[in-house]
N, C-alpha and C. Protein backbone atom coordinates (compact mmCIF):
# COMPACT_ATOMS: atom_id res chain seq x y z
N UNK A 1 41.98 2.05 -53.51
CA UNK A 1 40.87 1.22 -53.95
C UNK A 1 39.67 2.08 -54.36
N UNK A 2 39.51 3.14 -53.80
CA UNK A 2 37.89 3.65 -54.09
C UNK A 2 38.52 4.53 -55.43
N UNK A 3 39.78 5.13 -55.43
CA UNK A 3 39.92 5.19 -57.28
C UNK A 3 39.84 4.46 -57.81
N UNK A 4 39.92 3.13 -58.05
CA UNK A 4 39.49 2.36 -58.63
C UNK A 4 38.33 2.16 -58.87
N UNK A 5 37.31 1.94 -58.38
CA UNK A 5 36.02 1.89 -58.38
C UNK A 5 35.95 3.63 -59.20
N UNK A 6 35.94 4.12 -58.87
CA UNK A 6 35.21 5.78 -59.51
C UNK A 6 35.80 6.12 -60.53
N UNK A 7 37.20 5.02 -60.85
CA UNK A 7 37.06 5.50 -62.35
C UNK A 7 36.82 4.54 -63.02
N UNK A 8 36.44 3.34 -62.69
CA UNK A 8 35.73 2.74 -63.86
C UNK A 8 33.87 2.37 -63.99
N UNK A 9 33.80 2.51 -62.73
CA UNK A 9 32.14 2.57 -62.50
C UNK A 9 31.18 2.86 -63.56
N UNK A 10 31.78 3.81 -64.76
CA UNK A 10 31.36 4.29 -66.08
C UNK A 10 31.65 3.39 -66.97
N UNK A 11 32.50 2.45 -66.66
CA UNK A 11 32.46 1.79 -68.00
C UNK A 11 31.21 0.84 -68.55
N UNK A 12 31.26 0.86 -69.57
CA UNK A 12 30.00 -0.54 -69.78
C UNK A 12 30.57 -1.46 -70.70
N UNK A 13 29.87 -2.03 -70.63
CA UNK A 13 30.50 -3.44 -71.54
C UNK A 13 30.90 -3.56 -72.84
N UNK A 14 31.20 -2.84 -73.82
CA UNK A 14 31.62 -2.56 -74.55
C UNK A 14 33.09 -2.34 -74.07
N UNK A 15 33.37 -1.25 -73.11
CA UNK A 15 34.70 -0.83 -72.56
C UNK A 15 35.45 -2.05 -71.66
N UNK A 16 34.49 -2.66 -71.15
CA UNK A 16 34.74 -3.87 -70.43
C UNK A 16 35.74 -4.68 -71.56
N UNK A 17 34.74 -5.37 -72.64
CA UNK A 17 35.00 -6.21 -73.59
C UNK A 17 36.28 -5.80 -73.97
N UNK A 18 37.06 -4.73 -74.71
CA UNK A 18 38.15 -4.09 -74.95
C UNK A 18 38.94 -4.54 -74.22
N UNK A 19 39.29 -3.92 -73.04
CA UNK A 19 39.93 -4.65 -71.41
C UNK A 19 39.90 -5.88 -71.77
N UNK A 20 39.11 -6.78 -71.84
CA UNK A 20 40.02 -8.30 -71.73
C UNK A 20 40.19 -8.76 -73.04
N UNK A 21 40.19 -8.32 -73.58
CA UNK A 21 40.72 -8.48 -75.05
C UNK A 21 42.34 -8.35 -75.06
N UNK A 22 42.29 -7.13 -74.61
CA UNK A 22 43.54 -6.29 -74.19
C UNK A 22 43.95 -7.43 -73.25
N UNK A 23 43.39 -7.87 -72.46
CA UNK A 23 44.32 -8.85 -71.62
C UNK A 23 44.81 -10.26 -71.87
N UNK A 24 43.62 -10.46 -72.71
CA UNK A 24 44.12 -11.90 -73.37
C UNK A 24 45.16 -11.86 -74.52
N UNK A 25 45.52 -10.72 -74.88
CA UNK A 25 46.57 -10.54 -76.35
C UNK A 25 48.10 -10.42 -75.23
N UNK A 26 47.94 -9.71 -74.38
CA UNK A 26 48.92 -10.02 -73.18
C UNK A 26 49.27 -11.26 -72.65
N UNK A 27 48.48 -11.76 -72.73
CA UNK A 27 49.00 -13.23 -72.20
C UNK A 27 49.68 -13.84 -73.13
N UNK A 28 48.96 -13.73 -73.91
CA UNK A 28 49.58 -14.58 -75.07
C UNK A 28 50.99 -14.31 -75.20
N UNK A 29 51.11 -12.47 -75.26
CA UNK A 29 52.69 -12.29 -75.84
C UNK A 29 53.67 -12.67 -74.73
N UNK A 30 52.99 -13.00 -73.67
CA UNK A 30 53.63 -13.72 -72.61
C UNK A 30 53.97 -14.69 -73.13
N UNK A 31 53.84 -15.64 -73.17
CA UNK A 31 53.53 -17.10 -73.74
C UNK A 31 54.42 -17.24 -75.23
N UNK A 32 54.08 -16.33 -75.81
CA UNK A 32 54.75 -16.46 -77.22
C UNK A 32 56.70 -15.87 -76.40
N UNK A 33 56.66 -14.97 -75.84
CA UNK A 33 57.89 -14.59 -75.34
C UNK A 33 58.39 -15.39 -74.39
N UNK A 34 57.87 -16.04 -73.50
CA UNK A 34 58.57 -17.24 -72.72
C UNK A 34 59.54 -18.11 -73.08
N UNK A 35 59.40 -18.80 -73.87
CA UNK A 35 60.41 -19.90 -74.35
C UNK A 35 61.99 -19.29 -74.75
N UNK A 36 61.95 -17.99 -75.27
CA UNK A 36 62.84 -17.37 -75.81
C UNK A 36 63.80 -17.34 -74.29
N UNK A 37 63.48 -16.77 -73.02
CA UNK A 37 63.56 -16.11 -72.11
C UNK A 37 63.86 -17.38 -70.78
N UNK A 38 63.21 -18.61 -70.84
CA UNK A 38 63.08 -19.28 -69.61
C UNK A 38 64.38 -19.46 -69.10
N UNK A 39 64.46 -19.34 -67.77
CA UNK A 39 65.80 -19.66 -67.29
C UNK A 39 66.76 -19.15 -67.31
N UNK A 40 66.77 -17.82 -68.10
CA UNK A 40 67.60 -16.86 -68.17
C UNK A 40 67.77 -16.08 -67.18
N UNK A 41 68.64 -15.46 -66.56
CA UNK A 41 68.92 -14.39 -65.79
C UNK A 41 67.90 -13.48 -66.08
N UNK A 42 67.16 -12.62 -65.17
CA UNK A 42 66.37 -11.40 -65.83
C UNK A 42 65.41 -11.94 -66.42
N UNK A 43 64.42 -13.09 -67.20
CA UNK A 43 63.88 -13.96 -67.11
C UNK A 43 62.10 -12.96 -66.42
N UNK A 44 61.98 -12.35 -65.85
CA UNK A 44 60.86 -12.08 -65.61
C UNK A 44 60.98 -10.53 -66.35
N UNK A 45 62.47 -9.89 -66.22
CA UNK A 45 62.26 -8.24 -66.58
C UNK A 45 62.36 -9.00 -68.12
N UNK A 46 62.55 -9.74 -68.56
CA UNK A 46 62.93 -9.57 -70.33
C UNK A 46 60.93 -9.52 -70.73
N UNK A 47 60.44 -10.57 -70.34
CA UNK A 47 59.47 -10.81 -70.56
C UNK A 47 58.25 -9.57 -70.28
N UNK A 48 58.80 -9.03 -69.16
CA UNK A 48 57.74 -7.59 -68.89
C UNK A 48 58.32 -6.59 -70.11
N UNK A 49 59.35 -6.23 -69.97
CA UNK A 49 59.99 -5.22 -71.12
C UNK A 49 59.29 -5.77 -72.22
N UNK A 50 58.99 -6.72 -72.77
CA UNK A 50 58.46 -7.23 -74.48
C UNK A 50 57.10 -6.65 -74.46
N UNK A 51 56.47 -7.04 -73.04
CA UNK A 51 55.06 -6.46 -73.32
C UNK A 51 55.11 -5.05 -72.97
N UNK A 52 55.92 -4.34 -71.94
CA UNK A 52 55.39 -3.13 -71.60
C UNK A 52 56.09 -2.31 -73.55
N UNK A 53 57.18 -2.59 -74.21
CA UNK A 53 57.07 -2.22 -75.50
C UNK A 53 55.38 -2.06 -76.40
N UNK A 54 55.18 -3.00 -75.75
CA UNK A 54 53.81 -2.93 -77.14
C UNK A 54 52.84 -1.65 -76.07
N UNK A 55 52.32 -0.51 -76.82
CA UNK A 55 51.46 0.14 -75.91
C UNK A 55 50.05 -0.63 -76.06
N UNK A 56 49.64 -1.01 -77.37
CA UNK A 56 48.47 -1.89 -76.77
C UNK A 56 47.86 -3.02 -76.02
N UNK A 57 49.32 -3.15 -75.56
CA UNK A 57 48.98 -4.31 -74.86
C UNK A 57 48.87 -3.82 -73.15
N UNK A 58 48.99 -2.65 -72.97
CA UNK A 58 49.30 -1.83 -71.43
C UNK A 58 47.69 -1.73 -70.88
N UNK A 59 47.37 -2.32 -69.83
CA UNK A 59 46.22 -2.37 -69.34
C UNK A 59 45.73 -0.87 -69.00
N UNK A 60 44.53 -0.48 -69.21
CA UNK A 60 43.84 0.30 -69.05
C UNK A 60 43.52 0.59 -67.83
N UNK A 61 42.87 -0.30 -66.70
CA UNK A 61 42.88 -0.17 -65.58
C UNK A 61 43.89 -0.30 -64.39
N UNK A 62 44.10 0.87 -63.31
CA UNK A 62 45.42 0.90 -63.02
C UNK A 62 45.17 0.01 -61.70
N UNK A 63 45.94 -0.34 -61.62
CA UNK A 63 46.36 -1.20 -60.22
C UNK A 63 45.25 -2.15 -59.91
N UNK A 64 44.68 -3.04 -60.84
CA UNK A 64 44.04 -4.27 -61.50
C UNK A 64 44.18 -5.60 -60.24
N UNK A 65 45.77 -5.46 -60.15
CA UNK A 65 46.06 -6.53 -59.70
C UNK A 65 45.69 -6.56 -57.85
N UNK A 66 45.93 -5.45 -57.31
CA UNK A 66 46.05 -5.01 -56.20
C UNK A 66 44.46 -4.99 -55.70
N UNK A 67 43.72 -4.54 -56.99
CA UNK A 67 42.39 -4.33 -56.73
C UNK A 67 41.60 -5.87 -56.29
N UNK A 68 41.92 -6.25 -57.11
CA UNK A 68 41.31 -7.79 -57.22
C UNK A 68 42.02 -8.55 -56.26
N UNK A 69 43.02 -8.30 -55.69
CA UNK A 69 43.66 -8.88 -54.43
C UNK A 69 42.76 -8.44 -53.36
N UNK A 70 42.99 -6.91 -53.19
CA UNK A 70 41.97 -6.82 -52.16
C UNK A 70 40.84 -7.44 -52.27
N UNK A 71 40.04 -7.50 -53.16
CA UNK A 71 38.68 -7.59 -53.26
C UNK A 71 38.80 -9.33 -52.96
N UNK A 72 39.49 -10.21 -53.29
CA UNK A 72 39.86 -11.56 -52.96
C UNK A 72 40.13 -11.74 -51.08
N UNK A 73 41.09 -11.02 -50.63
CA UNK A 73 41.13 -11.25 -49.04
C UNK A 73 39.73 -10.61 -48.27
N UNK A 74 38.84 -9.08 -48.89
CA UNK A 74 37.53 -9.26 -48.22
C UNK A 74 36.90 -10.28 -48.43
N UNK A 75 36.98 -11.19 -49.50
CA UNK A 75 36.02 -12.01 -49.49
C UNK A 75 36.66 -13.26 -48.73
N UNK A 76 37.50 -13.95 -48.24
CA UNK A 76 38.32 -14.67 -47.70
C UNK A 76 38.03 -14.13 -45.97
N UNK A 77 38.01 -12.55 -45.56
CA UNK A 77 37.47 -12.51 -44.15
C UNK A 77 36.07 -12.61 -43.92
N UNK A 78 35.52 -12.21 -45.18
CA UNK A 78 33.66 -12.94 -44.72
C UNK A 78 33.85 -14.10 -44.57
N UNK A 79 34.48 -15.24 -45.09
CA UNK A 79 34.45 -16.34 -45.40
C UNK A 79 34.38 -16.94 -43.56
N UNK A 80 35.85 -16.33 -43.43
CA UNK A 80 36.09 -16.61 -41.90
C UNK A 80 35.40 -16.38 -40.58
N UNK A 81 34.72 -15.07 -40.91
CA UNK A 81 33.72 -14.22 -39.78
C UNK A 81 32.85 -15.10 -40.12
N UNK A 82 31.97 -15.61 -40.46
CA UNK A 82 30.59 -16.37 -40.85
C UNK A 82 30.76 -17.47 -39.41
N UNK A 83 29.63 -17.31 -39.09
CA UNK A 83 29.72 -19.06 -38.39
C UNK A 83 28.60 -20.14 -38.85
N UNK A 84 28.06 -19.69 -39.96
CA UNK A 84 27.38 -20.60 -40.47
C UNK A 84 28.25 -21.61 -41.13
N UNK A 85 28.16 -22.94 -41.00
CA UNK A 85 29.59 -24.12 -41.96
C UNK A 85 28.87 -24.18 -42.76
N UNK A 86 27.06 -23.34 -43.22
CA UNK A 86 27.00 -24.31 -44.81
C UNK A 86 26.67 -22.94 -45.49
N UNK A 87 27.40 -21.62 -45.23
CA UNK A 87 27.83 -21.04 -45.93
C UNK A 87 28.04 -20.77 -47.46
N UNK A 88 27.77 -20.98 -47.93
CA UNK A 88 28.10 -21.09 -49.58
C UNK A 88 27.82 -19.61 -50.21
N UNK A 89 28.90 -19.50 -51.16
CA UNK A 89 29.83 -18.15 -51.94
C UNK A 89 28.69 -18.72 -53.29
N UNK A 90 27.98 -17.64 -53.66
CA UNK A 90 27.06 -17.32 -55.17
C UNK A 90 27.73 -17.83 -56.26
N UNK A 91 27.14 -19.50 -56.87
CA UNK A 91 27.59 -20.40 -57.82
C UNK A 91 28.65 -20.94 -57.55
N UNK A 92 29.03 -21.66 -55.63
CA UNK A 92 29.89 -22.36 -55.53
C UNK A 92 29.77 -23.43 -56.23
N UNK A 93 28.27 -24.29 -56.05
CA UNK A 93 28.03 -25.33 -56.73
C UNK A 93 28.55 -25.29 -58.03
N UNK A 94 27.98 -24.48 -58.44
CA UNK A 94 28.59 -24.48 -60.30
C UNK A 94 29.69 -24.80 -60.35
N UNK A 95 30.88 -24.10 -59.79
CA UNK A 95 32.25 -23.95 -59.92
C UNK A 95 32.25 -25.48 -59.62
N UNK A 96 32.03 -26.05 -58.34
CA UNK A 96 32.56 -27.32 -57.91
C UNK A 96 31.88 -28.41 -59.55
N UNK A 97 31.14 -28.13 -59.57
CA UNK A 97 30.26 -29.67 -60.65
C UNK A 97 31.32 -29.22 -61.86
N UNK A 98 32.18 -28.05 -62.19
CA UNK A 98 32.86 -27.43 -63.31
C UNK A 98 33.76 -28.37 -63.34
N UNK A 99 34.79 -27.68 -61.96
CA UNK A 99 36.11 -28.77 -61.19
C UNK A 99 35.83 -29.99 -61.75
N UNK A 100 34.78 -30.53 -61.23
CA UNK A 100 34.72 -31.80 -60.82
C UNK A 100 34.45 -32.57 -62.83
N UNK A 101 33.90 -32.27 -63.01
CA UNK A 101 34.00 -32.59 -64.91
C UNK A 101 35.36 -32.27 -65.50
N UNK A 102 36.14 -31.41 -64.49
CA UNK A 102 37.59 -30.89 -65.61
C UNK A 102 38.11 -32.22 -64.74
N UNK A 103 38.09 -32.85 -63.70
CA UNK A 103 38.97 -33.63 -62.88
C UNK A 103 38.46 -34.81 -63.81
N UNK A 104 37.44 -34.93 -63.92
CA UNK A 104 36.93 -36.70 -64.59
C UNK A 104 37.45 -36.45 -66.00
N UNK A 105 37.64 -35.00 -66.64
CA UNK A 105 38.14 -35.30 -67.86
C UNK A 105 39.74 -35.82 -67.67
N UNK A 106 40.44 -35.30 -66.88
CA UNK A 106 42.00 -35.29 -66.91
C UNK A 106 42.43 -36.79 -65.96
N UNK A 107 41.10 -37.18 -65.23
CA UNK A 107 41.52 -38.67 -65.06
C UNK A 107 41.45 -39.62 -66.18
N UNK A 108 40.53 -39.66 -67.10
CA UNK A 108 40.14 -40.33 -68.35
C UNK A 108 41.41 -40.36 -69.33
N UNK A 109 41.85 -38.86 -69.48
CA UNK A 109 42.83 -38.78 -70.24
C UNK A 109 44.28 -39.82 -69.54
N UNK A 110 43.97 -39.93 -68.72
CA UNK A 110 45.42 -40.85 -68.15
C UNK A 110 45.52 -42.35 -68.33
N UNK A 111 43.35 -42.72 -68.91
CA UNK A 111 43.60 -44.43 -69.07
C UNK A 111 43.94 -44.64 -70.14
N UNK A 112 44.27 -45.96 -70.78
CA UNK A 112 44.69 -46.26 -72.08
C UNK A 112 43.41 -46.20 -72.83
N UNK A 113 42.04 -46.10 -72.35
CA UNK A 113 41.13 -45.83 -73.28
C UNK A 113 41.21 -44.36 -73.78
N UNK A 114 42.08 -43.37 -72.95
CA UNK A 114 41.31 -41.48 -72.89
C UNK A 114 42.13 -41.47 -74.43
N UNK A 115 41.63 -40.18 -75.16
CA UNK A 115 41.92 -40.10 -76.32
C UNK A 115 43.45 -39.42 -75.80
N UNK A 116 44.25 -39.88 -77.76
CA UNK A 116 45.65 -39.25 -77.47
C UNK A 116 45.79 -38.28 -78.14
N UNK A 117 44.94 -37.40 -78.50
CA UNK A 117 44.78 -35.99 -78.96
C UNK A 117 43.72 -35.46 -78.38
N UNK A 118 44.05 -34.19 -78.83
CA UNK A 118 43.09 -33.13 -78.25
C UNK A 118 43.17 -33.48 -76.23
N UNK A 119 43.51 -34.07 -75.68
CA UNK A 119 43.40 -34.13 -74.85
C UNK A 119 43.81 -32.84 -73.99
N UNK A 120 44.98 -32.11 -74.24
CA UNK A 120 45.60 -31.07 -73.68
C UNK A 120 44.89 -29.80 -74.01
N UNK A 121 44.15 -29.79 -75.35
CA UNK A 121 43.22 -28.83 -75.66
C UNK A 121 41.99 -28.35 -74.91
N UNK A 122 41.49 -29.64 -74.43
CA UNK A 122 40.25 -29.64 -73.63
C UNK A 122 40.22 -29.25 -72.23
N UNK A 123 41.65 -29.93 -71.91
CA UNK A 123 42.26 -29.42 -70.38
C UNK A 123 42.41 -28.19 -70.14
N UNK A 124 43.08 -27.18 -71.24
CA UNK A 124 43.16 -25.57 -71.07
C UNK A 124 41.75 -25.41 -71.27
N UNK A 125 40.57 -25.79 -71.81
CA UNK A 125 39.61 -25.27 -72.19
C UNK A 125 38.71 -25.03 -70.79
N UNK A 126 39.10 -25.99 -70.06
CA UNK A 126 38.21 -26.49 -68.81
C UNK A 126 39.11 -25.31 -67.84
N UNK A 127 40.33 -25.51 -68.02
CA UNK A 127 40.77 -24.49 -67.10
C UNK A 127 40.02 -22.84 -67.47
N UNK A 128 40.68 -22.36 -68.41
CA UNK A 128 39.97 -21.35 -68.98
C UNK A 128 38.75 -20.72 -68.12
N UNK A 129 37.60 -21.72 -68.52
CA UNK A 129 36.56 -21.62 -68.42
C UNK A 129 36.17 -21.75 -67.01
N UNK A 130 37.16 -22.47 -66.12
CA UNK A 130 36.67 -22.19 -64.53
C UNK A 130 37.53 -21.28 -63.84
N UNK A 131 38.70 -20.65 -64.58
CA UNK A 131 38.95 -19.18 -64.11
C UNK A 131 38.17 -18.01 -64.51
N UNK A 132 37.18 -18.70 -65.61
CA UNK A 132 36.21 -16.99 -66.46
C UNK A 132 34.83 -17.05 -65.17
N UNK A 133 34.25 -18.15 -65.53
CA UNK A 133 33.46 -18.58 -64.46
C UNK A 133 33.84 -17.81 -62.53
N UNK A 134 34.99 -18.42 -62.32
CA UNK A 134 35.52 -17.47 -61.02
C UNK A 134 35.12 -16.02 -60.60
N UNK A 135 35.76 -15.67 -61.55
CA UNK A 135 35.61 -14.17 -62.03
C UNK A 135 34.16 -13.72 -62.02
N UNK A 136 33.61 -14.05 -62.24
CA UNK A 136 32.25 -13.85 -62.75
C UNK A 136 31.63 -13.62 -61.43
N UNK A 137 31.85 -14.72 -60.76
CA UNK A 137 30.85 -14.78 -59.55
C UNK A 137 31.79 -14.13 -58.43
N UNK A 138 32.93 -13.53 -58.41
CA UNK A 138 33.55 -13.09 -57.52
C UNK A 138 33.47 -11.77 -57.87
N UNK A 139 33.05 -11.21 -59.14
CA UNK A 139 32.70 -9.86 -59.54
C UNK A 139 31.68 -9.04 -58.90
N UNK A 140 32.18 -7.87 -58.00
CA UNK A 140 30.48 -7.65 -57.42
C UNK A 140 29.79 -6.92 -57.72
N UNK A 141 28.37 -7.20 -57.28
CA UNK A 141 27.55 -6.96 -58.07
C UNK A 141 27.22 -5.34 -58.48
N UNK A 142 28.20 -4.67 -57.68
CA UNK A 142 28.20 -3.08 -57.90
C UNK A 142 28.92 -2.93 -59.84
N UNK A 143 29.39 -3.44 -60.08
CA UNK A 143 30.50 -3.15 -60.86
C UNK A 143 29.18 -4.46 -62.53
N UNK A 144 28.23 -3.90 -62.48
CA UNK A 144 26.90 -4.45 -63.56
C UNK A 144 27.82 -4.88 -64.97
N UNK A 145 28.37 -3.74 -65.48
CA UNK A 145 28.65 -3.90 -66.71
C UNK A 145 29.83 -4.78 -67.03
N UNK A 146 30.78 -5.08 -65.78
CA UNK A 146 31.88 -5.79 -66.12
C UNK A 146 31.26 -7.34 -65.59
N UNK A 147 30.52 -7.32 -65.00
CA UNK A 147 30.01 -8.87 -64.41
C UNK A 147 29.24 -9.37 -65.68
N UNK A 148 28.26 -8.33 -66.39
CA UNK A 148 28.12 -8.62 -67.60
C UNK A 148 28.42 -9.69 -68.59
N UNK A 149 29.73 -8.95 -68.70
CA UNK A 149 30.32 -8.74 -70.04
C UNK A 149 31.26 -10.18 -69.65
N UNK A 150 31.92 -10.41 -68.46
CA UNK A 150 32.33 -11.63 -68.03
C UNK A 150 30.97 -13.01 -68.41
N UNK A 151 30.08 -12.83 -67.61
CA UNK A 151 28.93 -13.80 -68.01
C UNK A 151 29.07 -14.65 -69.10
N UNK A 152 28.97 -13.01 -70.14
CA UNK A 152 28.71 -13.98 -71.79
C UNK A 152 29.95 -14.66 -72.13
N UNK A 153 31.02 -14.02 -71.47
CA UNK A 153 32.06 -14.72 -72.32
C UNK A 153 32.47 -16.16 -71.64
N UNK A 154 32.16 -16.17 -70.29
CA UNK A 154 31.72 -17.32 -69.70
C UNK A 154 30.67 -18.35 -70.54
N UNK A 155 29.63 -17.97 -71.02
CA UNK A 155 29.10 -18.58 -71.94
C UNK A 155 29.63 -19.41 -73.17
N UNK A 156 30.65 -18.20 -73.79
CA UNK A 156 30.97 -18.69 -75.02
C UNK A 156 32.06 -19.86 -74.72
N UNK A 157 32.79 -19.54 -73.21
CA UNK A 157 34.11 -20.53 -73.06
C UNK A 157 33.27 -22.01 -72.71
N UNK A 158 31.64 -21.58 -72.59
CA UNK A 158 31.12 -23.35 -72.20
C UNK A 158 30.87 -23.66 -73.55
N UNK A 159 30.13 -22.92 -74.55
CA UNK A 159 30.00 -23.36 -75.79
C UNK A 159 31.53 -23.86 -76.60
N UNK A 160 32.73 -23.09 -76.50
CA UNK A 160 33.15 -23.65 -77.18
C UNK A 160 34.16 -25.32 -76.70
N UNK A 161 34.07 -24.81 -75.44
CA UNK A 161 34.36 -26.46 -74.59
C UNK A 161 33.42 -27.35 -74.96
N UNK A 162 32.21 -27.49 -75.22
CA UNK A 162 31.26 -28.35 -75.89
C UNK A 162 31.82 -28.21 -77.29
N UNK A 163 32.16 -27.68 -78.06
CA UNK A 163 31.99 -28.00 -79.89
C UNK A 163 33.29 -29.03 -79.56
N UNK A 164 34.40 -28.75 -78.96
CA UNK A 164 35.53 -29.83 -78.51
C UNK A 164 35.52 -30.65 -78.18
N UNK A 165 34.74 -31.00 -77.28
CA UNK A 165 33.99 -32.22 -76.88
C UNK A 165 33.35 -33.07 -78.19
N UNK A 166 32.13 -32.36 -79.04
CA UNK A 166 31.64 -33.12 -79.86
C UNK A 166 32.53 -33.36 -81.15
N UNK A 167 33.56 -32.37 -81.36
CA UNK A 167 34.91 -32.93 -82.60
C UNK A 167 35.42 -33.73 -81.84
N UNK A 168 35.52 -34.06 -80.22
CA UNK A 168 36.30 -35.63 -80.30
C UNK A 168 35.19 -36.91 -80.74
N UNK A 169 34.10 -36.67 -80.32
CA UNK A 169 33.54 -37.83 -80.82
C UNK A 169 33.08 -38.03 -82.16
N UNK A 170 33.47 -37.10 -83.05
CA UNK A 170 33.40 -37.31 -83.86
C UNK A 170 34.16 -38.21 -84.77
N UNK A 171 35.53 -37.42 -84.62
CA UNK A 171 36.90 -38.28 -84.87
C UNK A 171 37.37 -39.69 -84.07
N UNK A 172 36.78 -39.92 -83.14
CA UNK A 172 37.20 -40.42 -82.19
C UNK A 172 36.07 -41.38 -81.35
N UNK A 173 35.73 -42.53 -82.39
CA UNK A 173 34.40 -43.45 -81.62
C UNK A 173 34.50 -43.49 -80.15
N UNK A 174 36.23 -44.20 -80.45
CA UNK A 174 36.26 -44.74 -79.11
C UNK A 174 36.16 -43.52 -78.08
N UNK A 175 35.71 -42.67 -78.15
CA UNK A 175 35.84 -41.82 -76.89
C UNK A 175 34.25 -40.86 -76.39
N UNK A 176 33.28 -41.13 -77.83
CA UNK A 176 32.11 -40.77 -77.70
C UNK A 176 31.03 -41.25 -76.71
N UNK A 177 31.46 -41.72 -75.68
CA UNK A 177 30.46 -42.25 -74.78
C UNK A 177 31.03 -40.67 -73.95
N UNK A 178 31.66 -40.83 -72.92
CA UNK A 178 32.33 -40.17 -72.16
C UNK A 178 32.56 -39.01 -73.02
N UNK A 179 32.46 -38.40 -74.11
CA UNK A 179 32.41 -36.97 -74.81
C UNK A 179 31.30 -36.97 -74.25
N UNK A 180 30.00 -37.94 -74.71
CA UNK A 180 28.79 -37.30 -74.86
C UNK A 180 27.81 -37.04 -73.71
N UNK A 181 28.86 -38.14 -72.34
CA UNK A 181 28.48 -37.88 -70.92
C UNK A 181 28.72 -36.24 -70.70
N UNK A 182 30.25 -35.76 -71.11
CA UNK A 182 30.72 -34.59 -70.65
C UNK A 182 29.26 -33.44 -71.23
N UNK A 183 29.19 -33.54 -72.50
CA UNK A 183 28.53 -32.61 -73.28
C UNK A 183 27.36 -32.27 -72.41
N UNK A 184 26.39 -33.34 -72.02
CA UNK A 184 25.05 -33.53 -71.57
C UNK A 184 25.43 -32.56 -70.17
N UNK A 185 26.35 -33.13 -69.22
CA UNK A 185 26.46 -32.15 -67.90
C UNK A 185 27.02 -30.58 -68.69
N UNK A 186 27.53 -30.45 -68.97
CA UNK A 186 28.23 -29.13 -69.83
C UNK A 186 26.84 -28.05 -70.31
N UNK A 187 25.67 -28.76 -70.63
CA UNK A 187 24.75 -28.07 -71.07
C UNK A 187 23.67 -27.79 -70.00
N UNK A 188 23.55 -28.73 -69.11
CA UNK A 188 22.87 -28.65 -67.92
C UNK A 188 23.62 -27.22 -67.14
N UNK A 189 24.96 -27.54 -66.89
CA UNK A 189 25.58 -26.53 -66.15
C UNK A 189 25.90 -24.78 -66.71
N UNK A 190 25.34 -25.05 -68.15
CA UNK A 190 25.23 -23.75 -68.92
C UNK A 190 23.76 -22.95 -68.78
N UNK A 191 22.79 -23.83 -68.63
CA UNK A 191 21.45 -23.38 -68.51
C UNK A 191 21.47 -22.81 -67.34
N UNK A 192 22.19 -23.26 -65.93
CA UNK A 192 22.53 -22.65 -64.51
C UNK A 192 22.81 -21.20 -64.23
N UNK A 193 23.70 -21.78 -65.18
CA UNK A 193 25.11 -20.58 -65.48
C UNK A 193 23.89 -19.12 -66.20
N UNK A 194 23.19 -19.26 -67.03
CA UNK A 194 22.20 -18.35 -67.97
C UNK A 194 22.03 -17.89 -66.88
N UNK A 195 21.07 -18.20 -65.96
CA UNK A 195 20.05 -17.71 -64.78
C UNK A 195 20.69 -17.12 -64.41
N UNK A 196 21.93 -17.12 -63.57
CA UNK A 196 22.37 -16.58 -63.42
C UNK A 196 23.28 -15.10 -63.69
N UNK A 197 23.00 -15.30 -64.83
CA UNK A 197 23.74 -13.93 -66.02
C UNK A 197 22.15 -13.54 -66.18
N UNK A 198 20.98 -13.51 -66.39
CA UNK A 198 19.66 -12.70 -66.46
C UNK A 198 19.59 -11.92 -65.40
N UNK A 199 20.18 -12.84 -64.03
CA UNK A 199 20.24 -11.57 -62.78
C UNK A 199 20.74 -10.04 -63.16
N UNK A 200 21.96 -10.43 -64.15
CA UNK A 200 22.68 -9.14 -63.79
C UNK A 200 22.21 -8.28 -64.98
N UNK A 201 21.20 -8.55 -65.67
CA UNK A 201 20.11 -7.63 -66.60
C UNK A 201 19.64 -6.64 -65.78
C-alpha cells in the first residue's frame, strides 16, 4: 500500500484524467466483448485476454484494486469503532438524496405513466453518477489531484443526467412534470456537490 501512495502522489490531474479515461475505454471493451463470451467455459479468461491484448487499455496504476479495497475496509473499521450513531461519512447526505432520485426515477419508470424510452438511459446515468460521486468522497483527501479531477467529472455526470432529463420532456409531454421535478433537485444537489469540490482547491 504505501507504494502505492509514493508512486502516484505526483500525479496531477491531468495524469489523473488519462487513468480514467484509460478505464472507462476498458470497460467498455468489456462490455463490447461480453456477449461474444457469456456462458462460455473460460468466460472470464477470454474476456481478460481481449483486454490485457490491447496495451492501452492496461491500467497504469498497479494494484488499483487491492488499494481501494483496503482503503474501503479502513473506512468500514472507523465506521465500526465510532460510537457516535449519528456519525455521518463526508457527503453521505448527497449520496443518499442521489439514491433516493435514482429510486423515484426507476419507480416511475415501472407505472404506465413512466416514459417507454430513454428510460434505461437515465437509469445507467444515475448509476454512473452515484458510483463517480462515491469515489469522490471516499477519495482522501491526501491524494488532491485525483479527488480533483473525480469532482469535475462528477459534475459533468450531473450535467449530463440533467440535459436527459430535459430531452425527455421535451419529446415527451407526458413525462415533463416529473422530468422537471427531477431537474430542479438535480441542480440543487449540484450546487452542494460544487462546495464541496472548492474544498479541494
Amino acid at each position: 500500500m504505501a507504494n502505492y501512495h509514493i508512486q502516484h502522489l505526483n500525479w496531477d490531474e491531468f495524469r489523473w484524467e488519462q487513468e480514467i479515461r484509460r478505464d472507462e475505454r476498458r470497460i467498455n471493451c468489456y462490455f463490447r466483448t461480453l456477449p461474444a463470451c457469456l456462458d462460455l467455459p473460460g468466460e472470464d479468461e477470454m474476456v481478460s485476454g481481449t483486454i490485457a491484448a490491447c496495451p492501452d487499455l492496461v491500467s497504469g496504476v498497479v494494484n488499483m484494486s487491492s488499494a481501494w479495497s483496503y482503503q474501503a475496509s479502513e473506512n468500514c473499521e472507523e465506521e465500526e469503532n465510532t460510537s457516535d450513531r449519528d456519525y455521518r461519512r463526508p457527503g453521505e447526505n448527497l449520496i443518499e438524496s442521489l439514491d433516493k432520485l435514482a429510486t423515484e426515477w426507476n419507480l416511475y419508470c415501472s407505472t404506465d405513466e413512466g416514459p417507454q424510452f430513454a428510460a434505461l438511459s437515465i437509469s445507467c446515468a444515475y448509476a454512473k453518477l452515484l458510483a463517480r460521486a462515491a469515489d469522490f468522497f471516499d477519495t482522501p483527501a491526501t491524494q488532491n489531484a485525483l479527488k480533483r479531477c473525480l469532482g469535475k467529472r462528477t459534475l459533468n455526470d450531473l450535467l449530463e443526467l440533467n440535459l436527459l432529463l430535459e430531452m425527455l420532456a421535451e419529446t415527451s409531454p407526458a413525462c415533463r412534470e416529473f422530468s422537471d421535478f427531477q431537474r430542479s433537485r438535480l441542480i440543487g444537489l449540484r450546487e452542494q456537490f460544487s462546495n464541496h469540490l472548492v474544498q479541494c482547491q
